[in-house]
N, C-alpha and C. Protein backbone atom coordinates (compact mmCIF):
# COMPACT_ATOMS: atom_id res chain seq x y z
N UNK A 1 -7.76 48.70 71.42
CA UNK A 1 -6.54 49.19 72.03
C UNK A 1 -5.75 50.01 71.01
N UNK A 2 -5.10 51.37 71.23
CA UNK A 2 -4.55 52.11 70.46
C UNK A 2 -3.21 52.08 70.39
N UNK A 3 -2.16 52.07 70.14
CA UNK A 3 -1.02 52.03 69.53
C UNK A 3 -0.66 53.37 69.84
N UNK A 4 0.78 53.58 70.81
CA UNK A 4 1.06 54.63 71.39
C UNK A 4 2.14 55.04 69.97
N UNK A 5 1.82 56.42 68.74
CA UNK A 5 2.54 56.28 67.54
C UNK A 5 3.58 56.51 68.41
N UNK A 6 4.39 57.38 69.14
CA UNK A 6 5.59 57.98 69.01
C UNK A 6 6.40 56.43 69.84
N UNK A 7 5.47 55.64 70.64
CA UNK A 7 6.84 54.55 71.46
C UNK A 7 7.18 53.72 70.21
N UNK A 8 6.03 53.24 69.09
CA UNK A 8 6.29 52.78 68.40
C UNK A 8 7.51 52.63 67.12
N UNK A 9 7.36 54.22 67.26
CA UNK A 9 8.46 55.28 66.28
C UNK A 9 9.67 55.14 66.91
N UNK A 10 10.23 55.35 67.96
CA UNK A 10 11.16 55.26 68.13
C UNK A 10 11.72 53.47 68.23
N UNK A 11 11.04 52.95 68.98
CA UNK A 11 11.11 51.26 68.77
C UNK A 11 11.25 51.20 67.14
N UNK A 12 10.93 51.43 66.37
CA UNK A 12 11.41 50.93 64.60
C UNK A 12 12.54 51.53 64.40
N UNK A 13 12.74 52.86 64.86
CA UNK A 13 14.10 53.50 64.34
C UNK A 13 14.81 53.17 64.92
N UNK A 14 15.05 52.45 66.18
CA UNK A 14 15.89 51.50 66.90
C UNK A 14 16.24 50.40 66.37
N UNK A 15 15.34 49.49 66.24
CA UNK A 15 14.70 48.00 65.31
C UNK A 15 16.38 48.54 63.83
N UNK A 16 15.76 50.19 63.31
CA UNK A 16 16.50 49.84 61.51
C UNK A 16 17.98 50.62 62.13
N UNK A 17 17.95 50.84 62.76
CA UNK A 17 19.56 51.34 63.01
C UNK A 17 20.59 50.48 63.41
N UNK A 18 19.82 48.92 64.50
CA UNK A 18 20.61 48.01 64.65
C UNK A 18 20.68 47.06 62.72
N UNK A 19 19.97 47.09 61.70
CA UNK A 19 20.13 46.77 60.79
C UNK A 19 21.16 47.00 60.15
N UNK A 20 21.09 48.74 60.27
CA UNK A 20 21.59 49.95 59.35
C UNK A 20 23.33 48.95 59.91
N UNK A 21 23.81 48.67 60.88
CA UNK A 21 24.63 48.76 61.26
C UNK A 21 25.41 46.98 61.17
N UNK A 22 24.60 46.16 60.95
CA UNK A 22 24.55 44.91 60.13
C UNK A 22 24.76 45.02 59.03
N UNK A 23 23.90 45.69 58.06
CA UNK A 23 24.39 45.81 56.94
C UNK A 23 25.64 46.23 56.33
N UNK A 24 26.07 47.44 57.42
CA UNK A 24 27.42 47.89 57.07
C UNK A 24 28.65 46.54 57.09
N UNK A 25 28.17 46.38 58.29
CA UNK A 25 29.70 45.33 58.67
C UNK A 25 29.76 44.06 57.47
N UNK A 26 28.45 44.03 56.82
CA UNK A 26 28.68 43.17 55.98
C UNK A 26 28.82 43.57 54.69
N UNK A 27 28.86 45.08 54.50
CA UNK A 27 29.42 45.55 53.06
C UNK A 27 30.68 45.60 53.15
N UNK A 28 31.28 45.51 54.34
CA UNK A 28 33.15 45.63 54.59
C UNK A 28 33.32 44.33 54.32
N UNK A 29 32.78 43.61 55.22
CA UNK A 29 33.17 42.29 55.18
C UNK A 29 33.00 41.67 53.58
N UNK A 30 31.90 41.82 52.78
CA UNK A 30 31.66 41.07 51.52
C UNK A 30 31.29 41.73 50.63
N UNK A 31 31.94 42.60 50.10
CA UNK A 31 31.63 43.48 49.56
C UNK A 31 31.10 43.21 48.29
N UNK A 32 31.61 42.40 47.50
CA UNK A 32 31.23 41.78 46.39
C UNK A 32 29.95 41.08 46.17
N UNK A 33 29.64 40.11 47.25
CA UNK A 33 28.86 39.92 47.14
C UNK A 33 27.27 40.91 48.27
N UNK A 34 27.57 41.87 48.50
CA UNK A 34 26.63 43.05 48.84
C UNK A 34 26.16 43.99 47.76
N UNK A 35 27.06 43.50 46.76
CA UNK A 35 26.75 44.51 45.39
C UNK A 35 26.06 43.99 45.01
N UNK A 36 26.32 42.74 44.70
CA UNK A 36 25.48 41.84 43.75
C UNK A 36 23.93 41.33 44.47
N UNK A 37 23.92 41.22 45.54
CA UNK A 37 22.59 41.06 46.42
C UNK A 37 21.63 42.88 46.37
N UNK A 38 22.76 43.69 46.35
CA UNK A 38 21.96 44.79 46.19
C UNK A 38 21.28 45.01 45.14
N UNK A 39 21.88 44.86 44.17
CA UNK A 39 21.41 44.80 42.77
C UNK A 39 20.82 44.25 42.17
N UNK A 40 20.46 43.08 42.82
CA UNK A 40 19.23 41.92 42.71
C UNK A 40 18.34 42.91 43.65
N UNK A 41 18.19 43.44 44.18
CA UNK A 41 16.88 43.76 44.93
C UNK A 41 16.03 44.82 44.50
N UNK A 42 17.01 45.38 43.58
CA UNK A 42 16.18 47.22 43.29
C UNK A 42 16.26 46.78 41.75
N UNK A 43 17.17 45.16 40.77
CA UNK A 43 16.62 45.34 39.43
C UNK A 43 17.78 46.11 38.73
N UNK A 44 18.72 45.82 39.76
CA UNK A 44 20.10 46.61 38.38
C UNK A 44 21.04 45.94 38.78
N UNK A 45 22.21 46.56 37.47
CA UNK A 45 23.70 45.47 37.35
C UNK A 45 24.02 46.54 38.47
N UNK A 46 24.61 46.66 39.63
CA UNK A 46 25.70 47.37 40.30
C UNK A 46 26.97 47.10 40.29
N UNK A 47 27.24 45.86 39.27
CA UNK A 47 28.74 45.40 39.95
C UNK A 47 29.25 46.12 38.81
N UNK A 48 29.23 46.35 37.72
CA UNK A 48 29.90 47.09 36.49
C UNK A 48 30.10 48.52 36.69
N UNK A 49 28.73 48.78 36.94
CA UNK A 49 28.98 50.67 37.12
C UNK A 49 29.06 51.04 38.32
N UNK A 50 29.16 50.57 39.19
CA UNK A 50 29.10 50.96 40.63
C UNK A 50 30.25 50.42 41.64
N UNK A 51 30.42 51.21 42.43
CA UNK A 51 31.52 50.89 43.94
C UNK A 51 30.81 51.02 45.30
N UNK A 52 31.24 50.56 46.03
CA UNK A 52 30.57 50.77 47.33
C UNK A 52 31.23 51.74 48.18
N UNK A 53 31.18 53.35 48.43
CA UNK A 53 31.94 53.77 49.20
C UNK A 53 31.39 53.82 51.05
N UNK A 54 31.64 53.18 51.54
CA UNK A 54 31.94 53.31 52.65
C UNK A 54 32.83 53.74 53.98
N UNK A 55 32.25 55.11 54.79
CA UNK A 55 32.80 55.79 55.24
C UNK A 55 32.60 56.02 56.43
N UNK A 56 32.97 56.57 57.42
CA UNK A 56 32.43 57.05 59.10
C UNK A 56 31.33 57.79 58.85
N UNK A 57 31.84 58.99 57.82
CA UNK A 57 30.44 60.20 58.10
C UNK A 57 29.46 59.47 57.22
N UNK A 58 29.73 58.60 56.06
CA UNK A 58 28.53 58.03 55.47
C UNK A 58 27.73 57.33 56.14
N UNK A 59 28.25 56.25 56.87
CA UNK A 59 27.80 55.60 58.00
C UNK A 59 26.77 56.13 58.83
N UNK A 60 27.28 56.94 59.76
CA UNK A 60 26.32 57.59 60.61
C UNK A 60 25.37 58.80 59.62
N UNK A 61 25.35 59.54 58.64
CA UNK A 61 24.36 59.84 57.50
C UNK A 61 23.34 59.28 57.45
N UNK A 62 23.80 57.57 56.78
CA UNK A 62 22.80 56.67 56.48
C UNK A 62 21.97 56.33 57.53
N UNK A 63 22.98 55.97 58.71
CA UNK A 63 22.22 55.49 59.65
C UNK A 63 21.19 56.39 60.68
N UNK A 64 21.58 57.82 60.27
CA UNK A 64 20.28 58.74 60.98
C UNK A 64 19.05 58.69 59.74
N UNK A 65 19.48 58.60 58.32
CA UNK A 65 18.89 58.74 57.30
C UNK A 65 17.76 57.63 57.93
N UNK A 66 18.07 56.53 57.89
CA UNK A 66 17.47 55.25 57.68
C UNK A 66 17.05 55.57 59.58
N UNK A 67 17.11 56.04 60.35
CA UNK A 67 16.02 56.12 61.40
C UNK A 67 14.83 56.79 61.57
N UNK A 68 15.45 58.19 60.84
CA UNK A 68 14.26 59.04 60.66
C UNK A 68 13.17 58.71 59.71
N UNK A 69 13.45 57.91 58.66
CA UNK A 69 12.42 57.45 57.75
C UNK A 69 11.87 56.09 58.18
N UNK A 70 12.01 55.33 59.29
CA UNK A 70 11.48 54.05 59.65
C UNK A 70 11.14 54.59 60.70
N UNK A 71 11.04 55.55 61.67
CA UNK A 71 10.71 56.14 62.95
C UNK A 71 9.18 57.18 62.32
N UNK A 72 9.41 57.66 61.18
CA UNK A 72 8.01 58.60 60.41
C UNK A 72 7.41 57.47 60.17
N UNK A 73 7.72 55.96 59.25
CA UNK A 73 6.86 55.32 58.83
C UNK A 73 6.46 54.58 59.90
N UNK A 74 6.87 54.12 60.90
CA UNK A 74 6.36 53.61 62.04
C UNK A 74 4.98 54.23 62.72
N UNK A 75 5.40 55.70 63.01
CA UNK A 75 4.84 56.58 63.48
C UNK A 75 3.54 56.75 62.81
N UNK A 76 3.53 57.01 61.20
CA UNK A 76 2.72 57.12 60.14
C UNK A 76 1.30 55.78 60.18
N UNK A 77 1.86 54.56 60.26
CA UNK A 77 1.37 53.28 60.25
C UNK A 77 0.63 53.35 62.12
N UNK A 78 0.82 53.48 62.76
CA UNK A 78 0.34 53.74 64.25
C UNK A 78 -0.71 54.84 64.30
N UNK A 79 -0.50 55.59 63.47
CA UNK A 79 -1.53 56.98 63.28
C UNK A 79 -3.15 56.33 62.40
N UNK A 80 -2.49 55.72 61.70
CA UNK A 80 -3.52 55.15 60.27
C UNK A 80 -4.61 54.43 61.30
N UNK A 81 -3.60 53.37 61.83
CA UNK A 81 -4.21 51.74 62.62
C UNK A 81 -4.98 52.74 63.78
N UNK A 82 -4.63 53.91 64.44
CA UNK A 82 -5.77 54.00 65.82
C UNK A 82 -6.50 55.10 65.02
N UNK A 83 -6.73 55.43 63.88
CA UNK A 83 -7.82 56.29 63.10
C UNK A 83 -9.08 55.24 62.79
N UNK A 84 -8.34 54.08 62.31
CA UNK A 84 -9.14 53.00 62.36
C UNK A 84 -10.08 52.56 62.95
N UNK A 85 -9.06 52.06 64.27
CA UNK A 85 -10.06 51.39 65.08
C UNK A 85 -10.49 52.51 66.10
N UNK A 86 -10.59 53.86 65.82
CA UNK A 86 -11.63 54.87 66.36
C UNK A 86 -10.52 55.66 67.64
């Protein structure tokens, strides 16, 4: 059975935009500790040299940013898997 890429693609960029949009409310909400969880994840201090700016137009930026690149890798991964299995 083949994996339809593009329903898939849009289903993930759906899937990371309701994230994209979790994550925000919880960099308002905790900001302090969103730095410090961020910065545990990528391997750096963020809380010394860094601020969190959060904005409307950043917001929706990120959040097309972060669809279009989980909607290609979706898409990308669906392409691979039905090359595969023929």
């Amino acid at each position: 059975m083949k994996i339809d890429a593009n329903k898939i693609a849009v289903a993930t960029g759906m899937a990371f935009a309701v994230i994209w949009a979790i994550c925000s409310v919880f960099v308002v909400a905790l900001p302090g500790r969103m730095m410090s969880m961020s910065g545990d994840m990528v391997h750096a201090d963020f809380e010394t040299a860094m601020s969190w700016s959060l904005h409307w137009p950043g917001f929706f930026i990120g959040l097309i940013a972060w669809i279009l690149v989980a909607a290609f890798t979706a898409w990308l991964i669906a392409t691979f898997y039905n090359w595969q299995v023929g």
